[in-house]
Protein backbone atom coordinates (compact mmCIF):
# COMPACT_ATOMS: atom_id res chain seq x y z
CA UNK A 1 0.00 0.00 0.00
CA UNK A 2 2.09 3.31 -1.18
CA UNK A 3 1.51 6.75 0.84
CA UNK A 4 -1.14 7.99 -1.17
CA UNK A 5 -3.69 5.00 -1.20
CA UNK A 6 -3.58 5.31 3.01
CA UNK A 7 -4.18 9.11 2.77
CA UNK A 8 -7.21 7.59 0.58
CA UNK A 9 -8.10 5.81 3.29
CA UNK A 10 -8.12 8.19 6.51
CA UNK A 11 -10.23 10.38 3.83
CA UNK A 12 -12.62 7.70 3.29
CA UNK A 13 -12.92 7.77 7.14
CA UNK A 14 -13.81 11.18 7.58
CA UNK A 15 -17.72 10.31 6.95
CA UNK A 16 -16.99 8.07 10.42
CA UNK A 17 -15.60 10.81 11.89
CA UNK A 18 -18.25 13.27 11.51
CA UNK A 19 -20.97 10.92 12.83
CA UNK A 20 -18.73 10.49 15.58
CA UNK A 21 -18.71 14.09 16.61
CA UNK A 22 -23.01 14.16 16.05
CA UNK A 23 -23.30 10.91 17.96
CA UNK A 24 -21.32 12.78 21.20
CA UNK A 25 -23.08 16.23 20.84
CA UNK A 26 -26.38 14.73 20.87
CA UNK A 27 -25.25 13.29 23.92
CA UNK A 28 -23.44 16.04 25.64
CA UNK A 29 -27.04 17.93 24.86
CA UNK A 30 -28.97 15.10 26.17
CA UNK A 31 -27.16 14.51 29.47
CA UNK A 32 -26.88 18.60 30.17
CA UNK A 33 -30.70 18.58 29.91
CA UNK A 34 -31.42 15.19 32.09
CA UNK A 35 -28.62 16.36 34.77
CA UNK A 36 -28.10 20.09 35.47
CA UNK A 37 -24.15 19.69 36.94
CA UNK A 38 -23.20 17.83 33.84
CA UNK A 39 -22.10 20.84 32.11
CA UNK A 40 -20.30 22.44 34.87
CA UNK A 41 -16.76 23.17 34.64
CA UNK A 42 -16.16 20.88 38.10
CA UNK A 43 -18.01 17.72 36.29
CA UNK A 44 -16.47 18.55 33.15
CA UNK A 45 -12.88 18.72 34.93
CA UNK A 46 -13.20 15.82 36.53
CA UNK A 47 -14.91 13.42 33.62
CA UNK A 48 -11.78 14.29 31.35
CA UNK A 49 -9.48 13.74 34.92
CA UNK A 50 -11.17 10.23 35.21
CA UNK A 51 -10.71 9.89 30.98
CA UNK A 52 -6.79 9.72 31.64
CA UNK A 53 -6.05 6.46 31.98
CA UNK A 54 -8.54 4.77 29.73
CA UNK A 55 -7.81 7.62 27.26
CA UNK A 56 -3.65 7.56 27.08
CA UNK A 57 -4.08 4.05 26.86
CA UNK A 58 -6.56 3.54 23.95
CA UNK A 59 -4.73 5.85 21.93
CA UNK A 60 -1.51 3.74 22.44
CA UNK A 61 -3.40 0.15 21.85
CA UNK A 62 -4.77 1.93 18.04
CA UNK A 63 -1.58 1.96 16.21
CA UNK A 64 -1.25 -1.93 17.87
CA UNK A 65 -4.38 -2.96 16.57
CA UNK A 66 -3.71 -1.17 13.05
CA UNK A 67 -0.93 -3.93 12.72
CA UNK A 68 -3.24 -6.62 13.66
CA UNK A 69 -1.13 -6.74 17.37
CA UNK A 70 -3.76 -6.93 20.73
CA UNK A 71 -2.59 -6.35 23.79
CA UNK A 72 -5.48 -7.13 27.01
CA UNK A 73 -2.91 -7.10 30.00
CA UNK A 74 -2.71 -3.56 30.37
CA UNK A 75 -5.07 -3.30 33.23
CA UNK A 76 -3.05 -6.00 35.21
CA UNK A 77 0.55 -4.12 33.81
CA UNK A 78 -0.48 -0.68 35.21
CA UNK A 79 -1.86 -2.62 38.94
CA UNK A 80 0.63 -4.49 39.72
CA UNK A 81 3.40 -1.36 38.64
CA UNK A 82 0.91 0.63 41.38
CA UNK A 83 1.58 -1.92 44.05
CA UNK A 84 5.46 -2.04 43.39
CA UNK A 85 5.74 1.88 43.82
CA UNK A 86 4.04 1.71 46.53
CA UNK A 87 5.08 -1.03 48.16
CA UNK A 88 8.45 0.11 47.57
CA UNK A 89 7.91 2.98 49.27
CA UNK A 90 6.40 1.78 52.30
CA UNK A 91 10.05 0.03 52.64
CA UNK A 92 11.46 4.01 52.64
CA UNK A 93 12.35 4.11 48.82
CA UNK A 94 12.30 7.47 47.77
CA UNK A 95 10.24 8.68 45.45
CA UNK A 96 12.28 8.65 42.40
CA UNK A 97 13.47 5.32 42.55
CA UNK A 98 9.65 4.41 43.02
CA UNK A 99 8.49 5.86 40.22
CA UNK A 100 10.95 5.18 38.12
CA UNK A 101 10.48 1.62 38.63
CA UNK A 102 6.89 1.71 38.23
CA UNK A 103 7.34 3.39 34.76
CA UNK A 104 10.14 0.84 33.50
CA UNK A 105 8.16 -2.42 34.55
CA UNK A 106 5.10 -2.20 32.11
CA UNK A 107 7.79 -1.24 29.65
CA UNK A 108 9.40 -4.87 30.67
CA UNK A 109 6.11 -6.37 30.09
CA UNK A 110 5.60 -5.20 26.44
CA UNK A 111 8.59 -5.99 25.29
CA UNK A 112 8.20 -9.57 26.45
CA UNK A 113 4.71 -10.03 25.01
CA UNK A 114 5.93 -8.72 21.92
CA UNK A 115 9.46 -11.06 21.41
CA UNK A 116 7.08 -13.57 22.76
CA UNK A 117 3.89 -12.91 20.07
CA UNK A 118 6.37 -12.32 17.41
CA UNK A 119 9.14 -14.56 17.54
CA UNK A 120 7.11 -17.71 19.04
CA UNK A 121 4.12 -16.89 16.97
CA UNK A 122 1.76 -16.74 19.79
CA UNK A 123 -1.86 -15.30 19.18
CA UNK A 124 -1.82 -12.02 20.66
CA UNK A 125 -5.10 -12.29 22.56
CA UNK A 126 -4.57 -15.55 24.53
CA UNK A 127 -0.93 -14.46 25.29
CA UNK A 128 -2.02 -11.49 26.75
CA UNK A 129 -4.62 -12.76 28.95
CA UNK A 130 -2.27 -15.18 30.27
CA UNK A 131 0.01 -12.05 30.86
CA UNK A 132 -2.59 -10.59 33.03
CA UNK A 133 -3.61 -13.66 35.06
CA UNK A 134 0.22 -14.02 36.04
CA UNK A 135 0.62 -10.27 36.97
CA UNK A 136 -2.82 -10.34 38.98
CA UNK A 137 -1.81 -13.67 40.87
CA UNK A 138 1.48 -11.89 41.56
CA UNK A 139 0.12 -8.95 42.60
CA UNK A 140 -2.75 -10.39 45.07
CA UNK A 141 0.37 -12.14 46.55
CA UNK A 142 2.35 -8.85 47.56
CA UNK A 143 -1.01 -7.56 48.63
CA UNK A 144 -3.33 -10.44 49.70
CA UNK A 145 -5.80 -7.84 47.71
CA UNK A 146 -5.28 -5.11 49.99
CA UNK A 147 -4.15 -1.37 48.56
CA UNK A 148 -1.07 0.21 49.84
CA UNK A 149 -1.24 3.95 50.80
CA UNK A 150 1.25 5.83 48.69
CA UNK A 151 0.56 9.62 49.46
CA UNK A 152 3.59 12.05 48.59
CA UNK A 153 3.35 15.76 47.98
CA UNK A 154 4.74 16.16 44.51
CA UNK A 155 2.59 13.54 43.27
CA UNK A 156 -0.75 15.12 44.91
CA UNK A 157 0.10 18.42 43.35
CA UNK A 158 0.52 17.03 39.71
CA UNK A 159 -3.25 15.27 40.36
CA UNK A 160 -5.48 18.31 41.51
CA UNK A 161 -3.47 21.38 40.46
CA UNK A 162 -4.11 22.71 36.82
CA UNK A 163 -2.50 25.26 34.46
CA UNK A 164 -4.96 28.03 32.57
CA UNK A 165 -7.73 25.81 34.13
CA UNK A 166 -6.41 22.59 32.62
CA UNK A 167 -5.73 19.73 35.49
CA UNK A 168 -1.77 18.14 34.82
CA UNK A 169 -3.29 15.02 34.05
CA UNK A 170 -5.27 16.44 31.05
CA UNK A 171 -1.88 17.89 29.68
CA UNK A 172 -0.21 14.83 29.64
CA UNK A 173 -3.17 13.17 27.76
CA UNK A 174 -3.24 15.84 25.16
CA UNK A 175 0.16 15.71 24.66
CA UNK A 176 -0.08 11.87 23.92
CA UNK A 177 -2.81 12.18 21.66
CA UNK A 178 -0.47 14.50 19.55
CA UNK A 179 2.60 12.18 19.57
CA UNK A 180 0.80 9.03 18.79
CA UNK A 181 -1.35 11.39 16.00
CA UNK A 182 2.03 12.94 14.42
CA UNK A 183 3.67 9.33 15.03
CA UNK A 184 1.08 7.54 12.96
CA UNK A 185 0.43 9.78 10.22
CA UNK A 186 3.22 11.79 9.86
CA UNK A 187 6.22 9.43 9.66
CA UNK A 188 7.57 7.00 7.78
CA UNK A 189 6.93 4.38 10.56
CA UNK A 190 3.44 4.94 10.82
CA UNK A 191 2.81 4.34 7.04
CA UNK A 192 4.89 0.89 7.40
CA UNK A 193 2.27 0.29 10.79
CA UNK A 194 -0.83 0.72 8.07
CA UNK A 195 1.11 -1.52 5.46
CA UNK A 196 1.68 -4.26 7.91
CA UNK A 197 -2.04 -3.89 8.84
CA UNK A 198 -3.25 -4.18 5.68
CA UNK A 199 -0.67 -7.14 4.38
CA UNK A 200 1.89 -8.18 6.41
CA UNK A 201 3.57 -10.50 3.64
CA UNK A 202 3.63 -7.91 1.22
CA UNK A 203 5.22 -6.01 3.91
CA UNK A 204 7.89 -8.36 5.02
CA UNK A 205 8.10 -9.10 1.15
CA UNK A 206 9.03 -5.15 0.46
CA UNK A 207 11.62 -4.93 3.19
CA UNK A 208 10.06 -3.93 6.23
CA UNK A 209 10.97 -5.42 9.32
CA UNK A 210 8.01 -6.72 10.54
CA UNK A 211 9.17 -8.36 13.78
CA UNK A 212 11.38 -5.41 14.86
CA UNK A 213 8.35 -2.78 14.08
CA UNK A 214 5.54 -5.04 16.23
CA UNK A 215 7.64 -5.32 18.91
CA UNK A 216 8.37 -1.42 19.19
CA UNK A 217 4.39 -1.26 19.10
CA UNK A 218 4.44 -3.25 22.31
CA UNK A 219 7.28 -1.56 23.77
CA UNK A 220 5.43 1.82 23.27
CA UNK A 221 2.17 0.38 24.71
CA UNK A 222 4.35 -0.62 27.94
CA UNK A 223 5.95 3.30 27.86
CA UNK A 224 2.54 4.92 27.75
CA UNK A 225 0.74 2.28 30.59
CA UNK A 226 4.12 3.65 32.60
CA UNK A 227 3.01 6.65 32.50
CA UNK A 228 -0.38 5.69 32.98
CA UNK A 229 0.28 3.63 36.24
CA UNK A 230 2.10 7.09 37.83
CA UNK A 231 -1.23 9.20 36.73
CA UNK A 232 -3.00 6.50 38.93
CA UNK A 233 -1.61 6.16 41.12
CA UNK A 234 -0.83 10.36 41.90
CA UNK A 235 -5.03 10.77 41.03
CA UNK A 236 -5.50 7.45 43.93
CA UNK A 237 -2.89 7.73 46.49
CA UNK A 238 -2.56 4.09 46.61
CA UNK A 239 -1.32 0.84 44.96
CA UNK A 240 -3.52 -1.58 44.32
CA UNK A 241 -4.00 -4.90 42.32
CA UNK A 242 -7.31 -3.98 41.17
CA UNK A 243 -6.75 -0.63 39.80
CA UNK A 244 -6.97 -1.82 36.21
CA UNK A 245 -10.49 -4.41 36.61
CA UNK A 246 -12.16 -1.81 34.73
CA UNK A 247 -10.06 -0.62 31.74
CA UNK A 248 -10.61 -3.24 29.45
CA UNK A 249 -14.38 -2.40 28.86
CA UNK A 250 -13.81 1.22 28.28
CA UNK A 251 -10.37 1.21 26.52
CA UNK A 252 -11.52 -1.95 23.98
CA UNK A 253 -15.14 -0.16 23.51
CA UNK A 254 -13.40 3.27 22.90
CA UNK A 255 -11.00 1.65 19.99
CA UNK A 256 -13.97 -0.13 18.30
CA UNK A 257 -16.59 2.90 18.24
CA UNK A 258 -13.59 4.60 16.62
CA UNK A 259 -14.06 2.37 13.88
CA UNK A 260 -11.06 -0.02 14.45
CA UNK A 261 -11.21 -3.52 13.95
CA UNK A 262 -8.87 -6.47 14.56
CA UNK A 263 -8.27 -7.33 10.82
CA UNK A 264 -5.89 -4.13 10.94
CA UNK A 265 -4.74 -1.92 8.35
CA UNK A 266 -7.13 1.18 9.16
CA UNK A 267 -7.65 3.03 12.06
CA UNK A 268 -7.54 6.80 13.55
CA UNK A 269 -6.25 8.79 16.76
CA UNK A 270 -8.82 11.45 16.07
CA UNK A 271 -11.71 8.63 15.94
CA UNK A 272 -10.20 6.80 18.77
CA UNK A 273 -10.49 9.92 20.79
CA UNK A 274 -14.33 11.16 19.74
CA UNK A 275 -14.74 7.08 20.66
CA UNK A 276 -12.90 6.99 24.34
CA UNK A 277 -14.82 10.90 25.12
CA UNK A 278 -18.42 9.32 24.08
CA UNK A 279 -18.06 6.46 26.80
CA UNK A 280 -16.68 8.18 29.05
CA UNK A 281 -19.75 10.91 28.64
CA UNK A 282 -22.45 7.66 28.98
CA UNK A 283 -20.28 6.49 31.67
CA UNK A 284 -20.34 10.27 33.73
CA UNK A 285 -23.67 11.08 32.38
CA UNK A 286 -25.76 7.72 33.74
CA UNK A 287 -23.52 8.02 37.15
CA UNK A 288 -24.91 11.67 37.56
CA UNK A 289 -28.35 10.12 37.17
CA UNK A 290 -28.00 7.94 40.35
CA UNK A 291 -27.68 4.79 37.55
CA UNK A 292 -25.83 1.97 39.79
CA UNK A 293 -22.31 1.07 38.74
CA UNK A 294 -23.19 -2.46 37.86
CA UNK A 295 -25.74 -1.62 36.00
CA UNK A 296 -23.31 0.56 34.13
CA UNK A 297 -21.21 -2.25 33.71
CA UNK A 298 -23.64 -4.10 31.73
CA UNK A 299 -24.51 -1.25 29.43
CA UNK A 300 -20.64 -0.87 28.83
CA UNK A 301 -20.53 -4.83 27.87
CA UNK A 302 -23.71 -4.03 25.64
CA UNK A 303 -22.06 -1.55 23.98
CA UNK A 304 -19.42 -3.39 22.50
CA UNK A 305 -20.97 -6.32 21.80
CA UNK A 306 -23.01 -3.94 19.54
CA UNK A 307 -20.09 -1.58 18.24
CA UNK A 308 -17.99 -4.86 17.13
CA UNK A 309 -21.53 -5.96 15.00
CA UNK A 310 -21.85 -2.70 13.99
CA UNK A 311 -18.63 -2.42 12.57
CA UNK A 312 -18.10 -5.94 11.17
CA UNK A 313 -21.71 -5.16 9.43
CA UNK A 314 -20.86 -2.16 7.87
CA UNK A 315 -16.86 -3.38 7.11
CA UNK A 316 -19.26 -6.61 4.89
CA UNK A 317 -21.04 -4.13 3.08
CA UNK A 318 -17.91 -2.22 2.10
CA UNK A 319 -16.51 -5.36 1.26
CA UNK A 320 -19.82 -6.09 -1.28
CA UNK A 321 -19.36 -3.03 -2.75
């Protein structure tokens, strides 16, 4: 696939795009009219606070999907690098050291699911669950499922201080969200990433080095759930093992109602964003009216269940056309 048939392609998704953007002001509308503090600046402040993690994280798992690459164990990577900085700590670490460690150990974990996936030819998905399983049962060891209080200045400030009104967390979310966007569409390595999605024997075939270029995806997931488990655990103040139970739901849902899909090849930050900021609207907008969590949980389940159908559906009819 040369440059200028996937510049075809992120214009053919534009359409997606701008249905997107309708779908989540029809629901901004909807849930400033059925809740009157869902358009405040404190809700609004705090929905795109509690959008961090899921957010940074979806945007890193698109141009791993693009390449036909899935990685699940990012909920268990980020909890069990919360419990390490803490629990490190709590043995009078400072607080570099801590975090430092915290950052590099997710970044150990993607780079052995990806020499694993690629060099063993292990499906992505059941590797990666069995990643997370391991990290959990290590993790409820340390902790025998108990959080560890982690509370240090520096860290507090970076959660609940802002600059021009903008909290620290957001900033470090919207600068990801430009990387990964410049990254993907404005390098060389991000047209190989669409190549390799779209044919990856063609790709090996033309010189690219497949192997070496999926394993850098994985290695950049680990760098950006790094940075993802210190956001955590500065917004939490604590370490625990169960931090990440409810990213996959959001994070997975976000990427699909972007229009992704796991035959690769296609894919967008921008729609990947609109996607992650429309469930985490639902998600803020049912909590502020008094909807239980659980019940939440099922409509989040729903939801991709019908995005994935939606999107194979209308992927068929391209397909027929």
């Amino acid at each position: 696939m040369s440059d200028i048939q996937i510049r075809k392609e992120v214009k053919r998704n534009l359409p997606d795009t701008f249905f997107l953007l309708i779908f989540l002001f029809i629901l901004f509308i909807f849930f400033s009219f059925a809740s009157p503090n869902f358009a405040t600046y404190a809700n609004i402040s705090s929905m795109l606070n509690n959008m961090v993690i899921s957010g940074i994280i979806a945007i890193a798992i698109t141009p791993l999907i693009v390449a036909q690459g899935l990685d699940i164990s990012f909920g268990a990577s980020l909890s069990l690098s919360t419990v390490l900085m803490a629990r490190l700590y709590e043995m009078g670490w400072n607080t570099a050291p801590c975090l430092i460690i915290g950052f590099v150990f997710p970044v150990l974990i993607g780079l052995i699911n990806g020499v694993l996936i690629e060099f063993f030819n292990l499906i992505p998905l059941i590797l990666t669950l069995a990643t997370s399983s391991i990290l959990i049962a290590i993790g409820q060891v340390m902790t025998n499922g108990q959080s560890i209080l982690m509370i240090v200045d520096k860290l507090f400030y970076f959660a609940t201080e802002s600059f021009l009104f903008i909290p620290y967390p957001v900033i470090i979310y919207v600068a990801v969200c430009i990387i990964y966007w410049f990254f993907l569409n404005c390098t060389k390595i991000g047209s190989m990433i669409y190549f390799i999605g779209a044919n990856p024997k063609a790709a090996k075939l033309s010189g690219i080095k497949v192997k070496r270029v999926n394993i850098m995806l994985y290695v950049s997931m680990g760098v950006v759930v790094g940075i993802a488990s210190i956001t955590m655990l500065a917004l939490s103040g604590i370490g625990y093992i169960y931090h990440g139970d409810n990213l996959t739901l959001p994070v997975l849902s976000g990427v699909f109602l972007g229009g992704m899909t796991l035959d690769g090849g296609k894919g967008s930050i921008w729609n990947t964003i609109i996607g992650i900021t429309i469930i985490s609207v639902i998600f803020t907008g049912l909590s502020l009216m008094n909807i239980q969590f659980y019940f939440i949980q099922v409509f989040q389940g729903l939801s991709l269940v019908i995005i994935v159908a939606f999107n194979e559906i209308r992927e068929n009819r391209r397909i027929a056309i």
